[in-house]
C-alpha atoms as a PDB file:
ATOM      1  CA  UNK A   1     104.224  68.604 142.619  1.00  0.00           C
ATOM      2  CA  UNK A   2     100.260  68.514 141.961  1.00  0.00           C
ATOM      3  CA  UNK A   3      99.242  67.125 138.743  1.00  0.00           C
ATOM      4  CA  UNK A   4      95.143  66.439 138.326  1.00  0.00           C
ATOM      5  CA  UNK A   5      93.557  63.344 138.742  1.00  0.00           C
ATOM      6  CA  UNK A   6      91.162  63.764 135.463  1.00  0.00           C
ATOM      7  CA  UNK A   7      91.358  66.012 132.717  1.00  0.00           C
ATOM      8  CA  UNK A   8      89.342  69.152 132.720  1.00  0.00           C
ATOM      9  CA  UNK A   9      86.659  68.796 129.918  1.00  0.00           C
ATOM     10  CA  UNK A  10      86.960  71.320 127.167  1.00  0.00           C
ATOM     11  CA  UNK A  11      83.708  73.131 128.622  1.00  0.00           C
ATOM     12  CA  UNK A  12      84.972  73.575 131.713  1.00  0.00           C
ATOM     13  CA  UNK A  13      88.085  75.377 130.093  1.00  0.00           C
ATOM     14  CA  UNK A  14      86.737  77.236 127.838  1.00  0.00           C
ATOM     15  CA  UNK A  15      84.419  78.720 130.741  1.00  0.00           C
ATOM     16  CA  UNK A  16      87.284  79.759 132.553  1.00  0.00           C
ATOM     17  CA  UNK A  17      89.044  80.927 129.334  1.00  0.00           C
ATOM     18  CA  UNK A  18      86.115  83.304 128.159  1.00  0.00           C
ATOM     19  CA  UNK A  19      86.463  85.651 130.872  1.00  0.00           C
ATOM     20  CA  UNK A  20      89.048  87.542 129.942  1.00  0.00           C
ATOM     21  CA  UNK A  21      88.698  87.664 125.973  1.00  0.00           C
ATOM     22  CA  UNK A  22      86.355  90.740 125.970  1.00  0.00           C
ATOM     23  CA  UNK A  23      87.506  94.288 124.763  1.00  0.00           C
ATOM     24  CA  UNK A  24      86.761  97.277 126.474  1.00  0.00           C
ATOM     25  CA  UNK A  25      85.093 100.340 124.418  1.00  0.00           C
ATOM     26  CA  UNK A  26      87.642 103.460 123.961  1.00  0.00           C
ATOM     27  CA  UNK A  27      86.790 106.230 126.618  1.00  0.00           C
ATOM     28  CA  UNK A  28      84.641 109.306 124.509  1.00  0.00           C
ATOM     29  CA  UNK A  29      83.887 112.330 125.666  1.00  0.00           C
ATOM     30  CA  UNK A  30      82.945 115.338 124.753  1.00  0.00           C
ATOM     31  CA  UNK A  31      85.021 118.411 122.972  1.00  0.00           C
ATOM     32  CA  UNK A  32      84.816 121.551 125.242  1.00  0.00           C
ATOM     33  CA  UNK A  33      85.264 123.403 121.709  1.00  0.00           C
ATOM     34  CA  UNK A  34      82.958 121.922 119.328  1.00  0.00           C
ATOM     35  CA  UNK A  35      81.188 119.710 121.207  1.00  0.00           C
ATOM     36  CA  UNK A  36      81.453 116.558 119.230  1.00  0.00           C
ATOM     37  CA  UNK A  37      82.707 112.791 120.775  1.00  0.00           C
ATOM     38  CA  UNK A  38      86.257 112.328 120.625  1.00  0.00           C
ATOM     39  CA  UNK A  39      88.511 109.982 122.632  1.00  0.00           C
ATOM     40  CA  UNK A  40      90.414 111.389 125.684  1.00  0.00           C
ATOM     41  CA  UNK A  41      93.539 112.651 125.580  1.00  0.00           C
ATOM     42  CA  UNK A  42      93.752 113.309 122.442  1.00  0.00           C
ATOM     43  CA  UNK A  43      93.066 116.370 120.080  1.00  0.00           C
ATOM     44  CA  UNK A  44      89.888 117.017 118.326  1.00  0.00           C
ATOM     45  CA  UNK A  45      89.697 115.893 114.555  1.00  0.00           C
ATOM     46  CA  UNK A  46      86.817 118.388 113.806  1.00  0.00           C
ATOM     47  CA  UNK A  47      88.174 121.740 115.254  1.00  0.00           C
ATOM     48  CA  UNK A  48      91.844 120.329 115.678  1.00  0.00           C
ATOM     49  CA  UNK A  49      91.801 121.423 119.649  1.00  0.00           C
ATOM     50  CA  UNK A  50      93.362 120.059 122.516  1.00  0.00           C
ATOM     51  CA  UNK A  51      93.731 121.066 126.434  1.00  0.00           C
ATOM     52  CA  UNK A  52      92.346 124.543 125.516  1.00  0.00           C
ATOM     53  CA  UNK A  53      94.451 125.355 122.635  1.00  0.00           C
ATOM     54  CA  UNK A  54      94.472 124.780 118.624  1.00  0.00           C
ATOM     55  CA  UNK A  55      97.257 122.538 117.606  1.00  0.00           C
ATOM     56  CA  UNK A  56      96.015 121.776 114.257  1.00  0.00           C
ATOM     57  CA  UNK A  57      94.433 124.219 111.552  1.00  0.00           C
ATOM     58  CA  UNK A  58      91.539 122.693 110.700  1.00  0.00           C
ATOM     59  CA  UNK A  59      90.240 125.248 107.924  1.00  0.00           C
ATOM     60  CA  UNK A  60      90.361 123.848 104.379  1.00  0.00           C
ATOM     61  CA  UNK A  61      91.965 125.506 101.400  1.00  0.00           C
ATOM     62  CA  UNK A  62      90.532 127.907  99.165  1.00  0.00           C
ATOM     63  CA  UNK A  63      90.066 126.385  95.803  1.00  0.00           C
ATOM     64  CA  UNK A  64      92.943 126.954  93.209  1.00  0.00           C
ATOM     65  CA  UNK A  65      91.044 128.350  90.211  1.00  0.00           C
END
């Protein structure tokens, strides 16, 4: 079995360490409806569409008076 002759130095792990640590940004794009960012695959927070078809009612109340 290998084992290392000298210890790696706590640069050269942390170099090899730091490459993986970074987070991608979500995927936006555009609503075909409204045309405001959303992520994919999912529906639309501001008109409450998805894949072509309202799933949500967006529409607020009328006020109780």
């Amino acid at each position: 079995m290998a084992v290392p002759k000298r210890r790696s130095s706590r640069q050269r792990r942390n170099k090899r360490k730091s490459a993986n640590w970074k987070i991608a940004a979500p995927t936006m794009m555009e609503c075909p409806q409204c045309h405001t960012m959303k992520l994919a695959h999912r529906l639309c927070g501001t008109c409450g569409y998805y894949n072509g078809r309202q799933v949500i009612d967006t529409e607020k109340p009328a006020k109780a008076e």
